[in-house]
N, C-alpha and C. Protein backbone atom coordinates (compact mmCIF):
# COMPACT_ATOMS: atom_id res chain seq x y z
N UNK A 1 -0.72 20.83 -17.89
CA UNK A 1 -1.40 19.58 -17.63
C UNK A 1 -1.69 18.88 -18.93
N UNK A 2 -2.04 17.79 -18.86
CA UNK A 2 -1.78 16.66 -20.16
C UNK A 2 -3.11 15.24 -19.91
N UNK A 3 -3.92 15.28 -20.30
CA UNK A 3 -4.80 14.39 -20.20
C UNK A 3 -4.15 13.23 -19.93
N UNK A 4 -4.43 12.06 -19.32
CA UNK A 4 -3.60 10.54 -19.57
C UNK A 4 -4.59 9.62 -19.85
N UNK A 5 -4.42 9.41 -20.68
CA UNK A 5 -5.68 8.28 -21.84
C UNK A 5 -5.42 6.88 -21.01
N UNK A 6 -6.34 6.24 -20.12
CA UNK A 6 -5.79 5.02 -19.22
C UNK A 6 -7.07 4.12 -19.93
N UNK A 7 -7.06 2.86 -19.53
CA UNK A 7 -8.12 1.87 -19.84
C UNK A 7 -7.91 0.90 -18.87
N UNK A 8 -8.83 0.18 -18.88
CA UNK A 8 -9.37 -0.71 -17.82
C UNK A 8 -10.72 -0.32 -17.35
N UNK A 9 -10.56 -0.96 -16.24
CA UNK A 9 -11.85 -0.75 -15.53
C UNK A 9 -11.88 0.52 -14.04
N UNK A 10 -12.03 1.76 -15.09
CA UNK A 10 -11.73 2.97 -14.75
C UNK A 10 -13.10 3.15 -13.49
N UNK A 11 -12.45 3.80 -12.43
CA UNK A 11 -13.84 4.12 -11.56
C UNK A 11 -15.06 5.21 -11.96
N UNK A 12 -15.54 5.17 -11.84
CA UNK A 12 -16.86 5.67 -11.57
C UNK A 12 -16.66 7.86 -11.03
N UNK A 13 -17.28 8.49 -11.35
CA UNK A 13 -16.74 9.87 -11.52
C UNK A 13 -17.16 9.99 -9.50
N UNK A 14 -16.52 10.49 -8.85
CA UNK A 14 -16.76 10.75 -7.80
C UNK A 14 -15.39 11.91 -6.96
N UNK A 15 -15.75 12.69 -5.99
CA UNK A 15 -15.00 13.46 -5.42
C UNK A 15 -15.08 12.54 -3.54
N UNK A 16 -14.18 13.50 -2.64
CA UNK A 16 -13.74 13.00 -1.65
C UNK A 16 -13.59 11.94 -1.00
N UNK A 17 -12.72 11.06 -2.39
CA UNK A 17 -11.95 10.26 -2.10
C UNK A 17 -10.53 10.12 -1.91
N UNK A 18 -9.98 8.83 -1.52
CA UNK A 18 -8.62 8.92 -0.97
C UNK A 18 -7.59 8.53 -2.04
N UNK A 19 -6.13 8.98 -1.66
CA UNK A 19 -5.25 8.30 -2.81
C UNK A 19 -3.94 8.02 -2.60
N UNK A 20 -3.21 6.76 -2.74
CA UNK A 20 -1.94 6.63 -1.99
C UNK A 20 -1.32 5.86 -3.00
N UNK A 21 0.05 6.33 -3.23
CA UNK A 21 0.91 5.61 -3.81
C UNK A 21 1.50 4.28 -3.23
N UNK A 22 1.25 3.10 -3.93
CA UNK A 22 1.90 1.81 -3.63
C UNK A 22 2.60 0.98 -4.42
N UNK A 23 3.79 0.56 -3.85
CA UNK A 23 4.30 -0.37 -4.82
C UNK A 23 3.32 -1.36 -5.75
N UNK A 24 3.96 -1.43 -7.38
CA UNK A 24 3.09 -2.02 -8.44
C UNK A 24 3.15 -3.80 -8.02
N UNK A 25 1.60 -4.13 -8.51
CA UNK A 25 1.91 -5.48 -8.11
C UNK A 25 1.64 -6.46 -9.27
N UNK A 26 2.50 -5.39 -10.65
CA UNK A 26 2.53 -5.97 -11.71
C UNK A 26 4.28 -5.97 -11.97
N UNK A 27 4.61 -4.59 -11.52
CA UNK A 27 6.26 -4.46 -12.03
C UNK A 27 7.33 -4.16 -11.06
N UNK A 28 8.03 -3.40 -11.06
CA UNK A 28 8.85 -2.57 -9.83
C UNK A 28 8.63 -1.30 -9.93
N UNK A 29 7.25 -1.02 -10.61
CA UNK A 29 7.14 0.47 -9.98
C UNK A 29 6.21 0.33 -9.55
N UNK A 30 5.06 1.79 -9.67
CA UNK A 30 4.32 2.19 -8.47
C UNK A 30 2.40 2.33 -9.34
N UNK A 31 2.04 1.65 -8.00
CA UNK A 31 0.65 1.48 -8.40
C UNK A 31 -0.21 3.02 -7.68
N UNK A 32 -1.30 3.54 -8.43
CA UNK A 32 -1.98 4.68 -7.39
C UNK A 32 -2.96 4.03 -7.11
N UNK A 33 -3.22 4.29 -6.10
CA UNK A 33 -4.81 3.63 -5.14
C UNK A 33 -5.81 4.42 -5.05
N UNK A 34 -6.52 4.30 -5.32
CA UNK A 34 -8.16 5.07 -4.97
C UNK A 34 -9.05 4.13 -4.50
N UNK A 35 -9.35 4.83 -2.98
CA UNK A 35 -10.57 4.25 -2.32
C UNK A 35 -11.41 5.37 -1.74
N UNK A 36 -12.79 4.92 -1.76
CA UNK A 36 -13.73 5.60 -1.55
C UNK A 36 -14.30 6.34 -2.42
N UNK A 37 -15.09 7.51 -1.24
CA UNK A 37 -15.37 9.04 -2.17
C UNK A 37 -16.79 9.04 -2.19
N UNK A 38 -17.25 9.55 -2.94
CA UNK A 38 -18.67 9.61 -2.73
C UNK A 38 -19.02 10.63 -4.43
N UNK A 39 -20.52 10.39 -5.01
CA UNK A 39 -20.81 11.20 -6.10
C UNK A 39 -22.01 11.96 -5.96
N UNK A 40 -22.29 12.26 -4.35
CA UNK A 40 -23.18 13.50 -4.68
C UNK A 40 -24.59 12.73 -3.58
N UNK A 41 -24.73 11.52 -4.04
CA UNK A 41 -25.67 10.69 -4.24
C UNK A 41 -25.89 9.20 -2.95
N UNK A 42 -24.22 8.81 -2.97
CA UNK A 42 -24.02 7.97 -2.20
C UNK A 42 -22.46 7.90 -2.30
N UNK A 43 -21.62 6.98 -1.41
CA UNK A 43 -20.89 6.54 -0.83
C UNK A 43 -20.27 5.13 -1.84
N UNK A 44 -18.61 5.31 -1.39
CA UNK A 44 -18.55 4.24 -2.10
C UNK A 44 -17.01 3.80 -1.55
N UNK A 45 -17.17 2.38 -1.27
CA UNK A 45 -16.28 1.57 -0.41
C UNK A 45 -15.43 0.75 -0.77
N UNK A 46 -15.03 1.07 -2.54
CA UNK A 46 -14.48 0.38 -3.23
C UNK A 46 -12.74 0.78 -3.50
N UNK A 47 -12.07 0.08 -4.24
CA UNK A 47 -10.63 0.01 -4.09
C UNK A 47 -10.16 0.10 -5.43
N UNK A 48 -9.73 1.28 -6.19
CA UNK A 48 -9.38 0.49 -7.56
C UNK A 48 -7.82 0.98 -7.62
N UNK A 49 -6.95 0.21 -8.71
CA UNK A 49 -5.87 0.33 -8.80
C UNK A 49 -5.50 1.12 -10.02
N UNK A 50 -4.68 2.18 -10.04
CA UNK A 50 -3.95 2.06 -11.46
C UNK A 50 -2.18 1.75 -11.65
N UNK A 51 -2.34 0.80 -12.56
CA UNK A 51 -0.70 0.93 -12.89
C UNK A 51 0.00 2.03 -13.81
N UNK A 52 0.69 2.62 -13.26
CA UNK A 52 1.20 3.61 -13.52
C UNK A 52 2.33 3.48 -14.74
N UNK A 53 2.66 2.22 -14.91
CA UNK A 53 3.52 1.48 -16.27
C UNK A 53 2.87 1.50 -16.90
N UNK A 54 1.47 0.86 -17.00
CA UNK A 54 0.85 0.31 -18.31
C UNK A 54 -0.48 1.55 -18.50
N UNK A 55 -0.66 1.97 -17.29
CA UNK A 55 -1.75 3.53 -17.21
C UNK A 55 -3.15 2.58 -17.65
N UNK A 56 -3.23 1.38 -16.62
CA UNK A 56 -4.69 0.50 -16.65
C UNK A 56 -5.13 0.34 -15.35
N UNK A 57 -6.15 1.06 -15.52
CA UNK A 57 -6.75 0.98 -14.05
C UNK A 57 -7.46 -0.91 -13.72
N UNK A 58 -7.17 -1.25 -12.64
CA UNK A 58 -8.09 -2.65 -11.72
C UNK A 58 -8.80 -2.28 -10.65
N UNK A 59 -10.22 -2.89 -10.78
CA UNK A 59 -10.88 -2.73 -9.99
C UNK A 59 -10.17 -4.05 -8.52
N UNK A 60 -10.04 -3.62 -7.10
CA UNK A 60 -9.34 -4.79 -6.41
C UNK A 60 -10.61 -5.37 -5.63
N UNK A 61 -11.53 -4.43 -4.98
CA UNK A 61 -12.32 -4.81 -4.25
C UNK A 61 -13.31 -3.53 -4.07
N UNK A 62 -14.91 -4.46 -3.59
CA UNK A 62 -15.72 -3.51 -3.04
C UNK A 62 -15.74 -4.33 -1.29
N UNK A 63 -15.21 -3.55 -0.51
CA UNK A 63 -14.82 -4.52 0.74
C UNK A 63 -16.24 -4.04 1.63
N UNK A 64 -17.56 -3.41 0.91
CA UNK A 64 -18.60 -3.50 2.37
C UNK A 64 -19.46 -4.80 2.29
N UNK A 65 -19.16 -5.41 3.79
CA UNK A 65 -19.58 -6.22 4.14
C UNK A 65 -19.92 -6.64 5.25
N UNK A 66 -20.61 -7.85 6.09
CA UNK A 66 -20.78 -7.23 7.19
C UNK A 66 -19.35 -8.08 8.71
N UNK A 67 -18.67 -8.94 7.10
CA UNK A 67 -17.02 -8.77 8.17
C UNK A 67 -16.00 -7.85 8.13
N UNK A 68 -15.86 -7.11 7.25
CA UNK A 68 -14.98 -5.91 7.29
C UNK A 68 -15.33 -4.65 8.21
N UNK A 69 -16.79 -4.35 7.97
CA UNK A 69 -17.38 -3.47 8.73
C UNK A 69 -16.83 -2.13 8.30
N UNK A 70 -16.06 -2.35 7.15
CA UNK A 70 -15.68 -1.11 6.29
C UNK A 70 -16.63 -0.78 5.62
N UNK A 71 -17.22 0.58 5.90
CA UNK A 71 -18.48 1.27 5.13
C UNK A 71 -17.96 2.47 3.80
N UNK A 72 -19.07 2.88 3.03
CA UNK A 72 -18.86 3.92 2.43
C UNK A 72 -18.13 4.62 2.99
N UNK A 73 -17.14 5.80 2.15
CA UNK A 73 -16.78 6.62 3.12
C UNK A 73 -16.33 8.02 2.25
N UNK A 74 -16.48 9.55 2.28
CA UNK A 74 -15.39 10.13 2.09
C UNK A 74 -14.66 11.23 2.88
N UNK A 75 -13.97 11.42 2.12
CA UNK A 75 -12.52 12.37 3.55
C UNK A 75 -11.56 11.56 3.84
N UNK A 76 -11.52 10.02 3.83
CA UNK A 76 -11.00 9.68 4.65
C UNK A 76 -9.79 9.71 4.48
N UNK A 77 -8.86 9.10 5.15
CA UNK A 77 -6.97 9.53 4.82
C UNK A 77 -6.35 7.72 4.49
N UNK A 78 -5.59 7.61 4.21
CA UNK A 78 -5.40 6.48 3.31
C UNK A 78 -3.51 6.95 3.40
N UNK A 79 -2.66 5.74 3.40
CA UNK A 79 -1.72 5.70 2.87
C UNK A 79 -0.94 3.75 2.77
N UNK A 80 -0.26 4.53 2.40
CA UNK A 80 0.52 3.02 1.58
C UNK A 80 1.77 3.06 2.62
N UNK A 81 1.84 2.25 3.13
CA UNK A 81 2.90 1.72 4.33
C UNK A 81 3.46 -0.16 3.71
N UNK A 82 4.48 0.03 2.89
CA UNK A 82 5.29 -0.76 2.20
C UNK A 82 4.11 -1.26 1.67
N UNK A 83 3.69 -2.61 1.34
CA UNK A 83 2.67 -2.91 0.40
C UNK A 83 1.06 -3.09 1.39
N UNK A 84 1.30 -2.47 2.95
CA UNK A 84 -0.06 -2.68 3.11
C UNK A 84 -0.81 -1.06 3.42
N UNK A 85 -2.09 -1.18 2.93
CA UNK A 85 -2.90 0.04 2.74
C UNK A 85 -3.63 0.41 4.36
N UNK A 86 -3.10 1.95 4.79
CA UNK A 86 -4.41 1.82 6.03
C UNK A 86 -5.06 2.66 5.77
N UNK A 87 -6.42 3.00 6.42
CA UNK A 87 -7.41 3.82 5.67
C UNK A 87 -8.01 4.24 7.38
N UNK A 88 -7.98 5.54 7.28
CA UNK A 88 -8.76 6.25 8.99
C UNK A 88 -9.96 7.51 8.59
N UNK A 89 -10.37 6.88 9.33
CA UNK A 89 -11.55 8.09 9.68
C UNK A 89 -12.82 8.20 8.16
N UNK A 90 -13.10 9.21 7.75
CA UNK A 90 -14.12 9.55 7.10
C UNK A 90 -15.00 9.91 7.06
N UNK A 91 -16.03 10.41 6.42
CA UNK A 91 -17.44 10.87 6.97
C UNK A 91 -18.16 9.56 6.49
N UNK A 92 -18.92 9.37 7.28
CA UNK A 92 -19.82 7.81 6.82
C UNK A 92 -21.42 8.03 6.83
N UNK A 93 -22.56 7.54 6.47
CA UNK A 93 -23.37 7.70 6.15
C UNK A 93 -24.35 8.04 7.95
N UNK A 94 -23.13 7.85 8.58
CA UNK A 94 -23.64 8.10 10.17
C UNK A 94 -22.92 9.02 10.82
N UNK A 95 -22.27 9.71 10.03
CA UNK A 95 -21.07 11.09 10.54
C UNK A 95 -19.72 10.96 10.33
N UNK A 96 -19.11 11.49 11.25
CA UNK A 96 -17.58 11.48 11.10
C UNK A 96 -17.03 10.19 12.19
N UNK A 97 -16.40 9.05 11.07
CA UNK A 97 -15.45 8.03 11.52
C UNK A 97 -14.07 8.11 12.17
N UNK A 98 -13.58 7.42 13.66
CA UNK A 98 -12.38 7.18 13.85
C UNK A 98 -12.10 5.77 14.16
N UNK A 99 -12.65 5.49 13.01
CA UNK A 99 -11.70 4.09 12.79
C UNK A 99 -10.58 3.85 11.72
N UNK A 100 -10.09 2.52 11.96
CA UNK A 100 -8.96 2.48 11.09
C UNK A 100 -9.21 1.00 10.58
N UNK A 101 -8.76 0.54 8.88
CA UNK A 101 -8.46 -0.41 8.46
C UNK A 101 -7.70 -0.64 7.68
N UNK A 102 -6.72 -1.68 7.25
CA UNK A 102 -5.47 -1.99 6.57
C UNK A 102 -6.46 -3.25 5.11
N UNK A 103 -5.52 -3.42 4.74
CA UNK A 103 -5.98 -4.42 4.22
C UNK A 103 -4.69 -4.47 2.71
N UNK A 104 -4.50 -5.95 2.49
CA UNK A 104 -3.42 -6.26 1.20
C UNK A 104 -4.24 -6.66 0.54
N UNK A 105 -5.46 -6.34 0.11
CA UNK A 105 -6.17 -6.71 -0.89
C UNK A 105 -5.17 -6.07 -2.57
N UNK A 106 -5.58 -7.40 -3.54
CA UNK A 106 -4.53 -7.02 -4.55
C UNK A 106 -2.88 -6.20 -4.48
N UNK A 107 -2.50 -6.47 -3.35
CA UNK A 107 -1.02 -5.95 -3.31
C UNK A 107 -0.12 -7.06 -3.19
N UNK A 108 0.55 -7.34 -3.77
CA UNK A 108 1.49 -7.79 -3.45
C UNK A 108 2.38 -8.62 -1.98
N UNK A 109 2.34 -9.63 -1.86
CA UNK A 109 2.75 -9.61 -0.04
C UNK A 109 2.95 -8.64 0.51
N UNK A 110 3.26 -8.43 2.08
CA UNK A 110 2.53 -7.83 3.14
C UNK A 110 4.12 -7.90 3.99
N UNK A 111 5.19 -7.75 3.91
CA UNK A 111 6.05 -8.25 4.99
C UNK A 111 5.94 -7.09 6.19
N UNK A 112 5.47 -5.87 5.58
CA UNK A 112 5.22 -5.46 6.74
C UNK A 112 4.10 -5.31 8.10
N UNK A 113 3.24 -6.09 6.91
CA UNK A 113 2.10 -6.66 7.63
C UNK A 113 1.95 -7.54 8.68
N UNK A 114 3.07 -8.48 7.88
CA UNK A 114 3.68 -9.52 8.82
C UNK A 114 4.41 -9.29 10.27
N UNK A 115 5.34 -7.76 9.62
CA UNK A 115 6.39 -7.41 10.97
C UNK A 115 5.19 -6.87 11.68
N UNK A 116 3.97 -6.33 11.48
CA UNK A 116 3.19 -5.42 12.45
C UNK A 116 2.33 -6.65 13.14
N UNK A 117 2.16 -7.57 12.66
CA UNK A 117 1.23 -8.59 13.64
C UNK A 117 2.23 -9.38 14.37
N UNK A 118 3.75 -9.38 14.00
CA UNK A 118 4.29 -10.12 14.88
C UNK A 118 4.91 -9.08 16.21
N UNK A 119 5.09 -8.18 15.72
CA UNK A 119 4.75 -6.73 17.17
C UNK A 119 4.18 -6.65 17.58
N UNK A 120 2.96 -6.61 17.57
CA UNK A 120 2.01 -6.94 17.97
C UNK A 120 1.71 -7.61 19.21
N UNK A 121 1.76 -9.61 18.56
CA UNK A 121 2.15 -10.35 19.49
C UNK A 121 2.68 -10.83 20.88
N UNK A 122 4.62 -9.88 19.90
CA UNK A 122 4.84 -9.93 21.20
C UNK A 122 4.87 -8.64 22.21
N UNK A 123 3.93 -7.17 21.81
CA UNK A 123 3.42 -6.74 22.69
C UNK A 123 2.53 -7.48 23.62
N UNK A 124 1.40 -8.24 23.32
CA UNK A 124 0.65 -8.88 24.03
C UNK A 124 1.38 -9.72 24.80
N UNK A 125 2.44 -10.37 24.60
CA UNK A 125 3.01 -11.32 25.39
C UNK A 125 3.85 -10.87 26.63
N UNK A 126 4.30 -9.27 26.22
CA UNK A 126 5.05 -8.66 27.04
C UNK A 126 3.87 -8.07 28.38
N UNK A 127 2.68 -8.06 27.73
CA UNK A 127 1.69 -7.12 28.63
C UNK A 127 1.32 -8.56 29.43
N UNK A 128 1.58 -9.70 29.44
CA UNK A 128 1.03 -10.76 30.23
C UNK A 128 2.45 -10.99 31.61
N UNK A 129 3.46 -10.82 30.77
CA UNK A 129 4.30 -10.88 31.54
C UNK A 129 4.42 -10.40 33.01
């Protein structure tokens, strides 16, 4: 193992959080994601990026609010599905979560975001039929 000397705006020391590889939305390679986790103390609902080219972490978002309804969380499972992020379950400051949220915050367009709301759609359109 090999230390990796990164800079930016590095997160905050915490365990059981999540981590998913996503396309970079600086180059053509690959960004790592960290969301969540918790330090002992409290919960934390934040998103940071590192680029894996330049080894600089970005902070993208702290998404609790009361329209996301995305809370602290850790455990939870997280992956990178072309450039959009989904995030399920977790332990939350009220137990164990089964919910789910996506979100392209700081990524790069979304086309598959796009193909999943237009499936979507025309599921709904097919269920009226």
């Amino acid at each position: 193992w090999t230390r990796v000397p990164c800079r930016g705006h590095v997160p905050s020391a915490r365990a059981g959080h999540t981590v998913a590889l996503a396309p970079s939305t600086s180059d053509a390679g690959w960004d790592l994601c960290i969301f969540g986790g918790g330090d002992g103390t409290r919960g934390f609902a934040d998103l940071f990026r590192l680029d894996l080219s330049a080894l600089e972490w970005a902070k993208v978002s702290s998404p609790t609010d009361s329209k996301s309804g995305l809370t602290p969380r850790e455990g939870a499972t997280c992956v990178a599905a072309g450039t959009l992020l989904v995030v399920f379950g977790g332990y939350t400051a009220t137990g164990c979560s089964a919910d789910t949220f996506s979100a392209t915050q700081g990524i790069q367009g979304s086309p598959l975001h796009e193909t999943l709301l237009m499936a979507r759609e025309d599921e709904k359109a097919r269920a009226l039929d």
